[in-house]
Protein backbone atom coordinates (compact mmCIF):
# COMPACT_ATOMS: atom_id res chain seq x y z
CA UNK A 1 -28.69 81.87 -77.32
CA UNK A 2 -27.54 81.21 -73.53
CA UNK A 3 -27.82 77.45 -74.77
CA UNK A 4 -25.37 78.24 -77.55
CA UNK A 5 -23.24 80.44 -74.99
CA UNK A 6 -22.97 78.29 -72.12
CA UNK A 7 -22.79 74.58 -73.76
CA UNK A 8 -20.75 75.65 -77.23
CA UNK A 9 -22.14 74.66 -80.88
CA UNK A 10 -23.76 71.83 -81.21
CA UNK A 11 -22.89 71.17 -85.21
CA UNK A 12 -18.99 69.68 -85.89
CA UNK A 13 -17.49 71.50 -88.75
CA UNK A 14 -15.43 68.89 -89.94
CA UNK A 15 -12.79 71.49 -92.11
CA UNK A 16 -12.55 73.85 -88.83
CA UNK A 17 -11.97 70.31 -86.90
CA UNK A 18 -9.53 69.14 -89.21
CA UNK A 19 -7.86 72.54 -89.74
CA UNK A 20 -7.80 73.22 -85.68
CA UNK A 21 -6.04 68.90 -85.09
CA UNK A 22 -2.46 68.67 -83.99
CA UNK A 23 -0.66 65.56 -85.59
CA UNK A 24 1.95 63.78 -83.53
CA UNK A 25 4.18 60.99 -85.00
CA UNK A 26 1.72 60.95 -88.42
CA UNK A 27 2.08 63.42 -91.45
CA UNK A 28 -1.59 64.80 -92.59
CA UNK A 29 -0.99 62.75 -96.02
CA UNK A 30 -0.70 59.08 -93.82
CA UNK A 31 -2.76 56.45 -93.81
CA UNK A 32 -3.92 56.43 -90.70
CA UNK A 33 -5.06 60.08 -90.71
CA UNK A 34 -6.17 59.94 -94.13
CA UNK A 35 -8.73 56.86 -92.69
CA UNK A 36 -9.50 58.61 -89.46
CA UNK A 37 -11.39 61.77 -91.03
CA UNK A 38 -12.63 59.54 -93.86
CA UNK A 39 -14.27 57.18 -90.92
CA UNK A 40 -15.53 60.87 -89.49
CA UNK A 41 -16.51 62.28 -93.00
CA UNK A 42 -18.85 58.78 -92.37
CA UNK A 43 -20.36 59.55 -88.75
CA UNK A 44 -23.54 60.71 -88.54
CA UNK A 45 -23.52 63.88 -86.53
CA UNK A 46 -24.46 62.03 -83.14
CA UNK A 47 -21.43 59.44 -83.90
CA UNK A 48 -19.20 62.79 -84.66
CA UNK A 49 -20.44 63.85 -81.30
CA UNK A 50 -19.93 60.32 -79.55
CA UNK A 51 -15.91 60.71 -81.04
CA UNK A 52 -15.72 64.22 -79.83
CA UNK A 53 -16.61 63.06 -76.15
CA UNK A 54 -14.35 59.95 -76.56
CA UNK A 55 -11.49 61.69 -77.02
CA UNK A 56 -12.18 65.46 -75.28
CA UNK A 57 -15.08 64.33 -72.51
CA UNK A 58 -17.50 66.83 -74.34
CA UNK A 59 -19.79 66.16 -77.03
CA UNK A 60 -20.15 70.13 -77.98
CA UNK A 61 -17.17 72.33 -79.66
CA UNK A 62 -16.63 75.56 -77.95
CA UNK A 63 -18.24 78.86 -79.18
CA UNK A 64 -15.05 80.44 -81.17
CA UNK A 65 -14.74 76.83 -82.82
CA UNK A 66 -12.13 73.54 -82.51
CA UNK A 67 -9.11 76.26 -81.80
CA UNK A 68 -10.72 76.99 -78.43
CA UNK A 69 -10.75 73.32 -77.19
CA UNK A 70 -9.65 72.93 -73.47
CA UNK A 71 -7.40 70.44 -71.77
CA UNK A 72 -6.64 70.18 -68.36
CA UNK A 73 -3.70 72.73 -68.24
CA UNK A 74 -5.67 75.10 -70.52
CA UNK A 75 -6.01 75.11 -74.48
CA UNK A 76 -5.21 72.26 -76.18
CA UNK A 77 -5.99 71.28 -79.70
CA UNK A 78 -7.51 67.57 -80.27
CA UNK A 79 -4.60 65.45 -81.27
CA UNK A 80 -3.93 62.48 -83.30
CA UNK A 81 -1.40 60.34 -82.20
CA UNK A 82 0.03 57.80 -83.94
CA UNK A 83 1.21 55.14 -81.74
CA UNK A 84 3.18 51.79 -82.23
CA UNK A 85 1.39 49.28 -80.37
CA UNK A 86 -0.67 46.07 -81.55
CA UNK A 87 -3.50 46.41 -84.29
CA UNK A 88 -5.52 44.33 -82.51
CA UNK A 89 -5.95 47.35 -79.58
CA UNK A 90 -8.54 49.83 -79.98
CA UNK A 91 -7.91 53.82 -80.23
CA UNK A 92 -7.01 55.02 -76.71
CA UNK A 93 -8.23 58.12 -75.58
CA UNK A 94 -6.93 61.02 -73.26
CA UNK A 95 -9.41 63.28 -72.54
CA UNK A 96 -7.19 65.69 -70.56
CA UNK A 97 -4.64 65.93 -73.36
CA UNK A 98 -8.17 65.81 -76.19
CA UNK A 99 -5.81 63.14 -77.56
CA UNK A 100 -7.12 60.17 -79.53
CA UNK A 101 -3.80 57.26 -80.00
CA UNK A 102 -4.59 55.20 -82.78
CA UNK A 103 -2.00 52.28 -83.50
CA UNK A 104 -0.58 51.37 -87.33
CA UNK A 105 -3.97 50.00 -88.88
CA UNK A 106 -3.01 48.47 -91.69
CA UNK A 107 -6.55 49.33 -93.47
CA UNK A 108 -9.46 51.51 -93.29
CA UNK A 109 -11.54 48.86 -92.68
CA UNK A 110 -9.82 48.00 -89.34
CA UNK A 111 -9.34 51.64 -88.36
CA UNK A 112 -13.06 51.74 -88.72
CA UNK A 113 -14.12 49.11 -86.37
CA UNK A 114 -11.67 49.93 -83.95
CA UNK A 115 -12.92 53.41 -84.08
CA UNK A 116 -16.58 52.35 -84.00
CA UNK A 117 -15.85 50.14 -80.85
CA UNK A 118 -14.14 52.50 -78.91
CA UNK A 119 -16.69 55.06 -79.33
CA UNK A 120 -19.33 53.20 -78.96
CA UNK A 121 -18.64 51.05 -76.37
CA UNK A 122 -16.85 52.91 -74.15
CA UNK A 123 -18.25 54.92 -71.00
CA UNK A 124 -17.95 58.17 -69.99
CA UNK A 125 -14.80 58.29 -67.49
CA UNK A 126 -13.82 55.12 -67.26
CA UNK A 127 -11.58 56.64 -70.36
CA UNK A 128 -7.94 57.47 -69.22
């Protein structure tokens, strides 16, 4: 229990996730959102966890759930930004905002690599 307490749940619910995202120049019917949570419907739980810390700098969601997420200037929800900039660059992340900017991928399949890439090889805080 002081595990659970101290370091937050361990399992992503992906509808209090989705339900608990901010959306920033995107509408929660576009493309590029649509893709993202299908690419994180995909994820096995340790990839969902690899995303998390990509974009937050934690792998675990608080106790009371994705609404409690922290920034640096207090709570802030994770964000999806949609960005214009080339679809050859990957997803950037800012973990003090828990703000993922994704450019216009013009597929799922491309969103999907790029997403892969970033989270997988990316390290730690060498994020901005």
């Amino acid at each position: 229990l002081s595990q659970l307490i101290i370091g937050g749940l361990g399992k992503i619910d992906l509808a209090d996730w989705k339900s608990n995202t901010r959306l920033k120049h995107c509408a929660v019917d576009s493309n590029v959102v649509c893709w993202f949570w299908e690419a994180v419907e995909s994820f096995t739980e340790e990839r969902r966890g690899r995303l998390l810390q990509f974009v937050t700098g934690s792998t675990r969601v608080p106790l009371q759930g994705f609404k409690a997420l922290q920034g640096s200037a207090g709570p802030r929800l994770f964000t999806i930004h949609l960005i214009e900039a080339n679809t050859d660059n990957l997803p950037k992340a800012h973990t003090c905002f828990n703000r993922i900017d994704i450019p216009p991928y013009e597929s799922y399949e491309k969103l999907y690599e790029k997403l892969l890439t970033a989270v997988e090889e990316t390290c730690g805080f060498a994020v901005e």
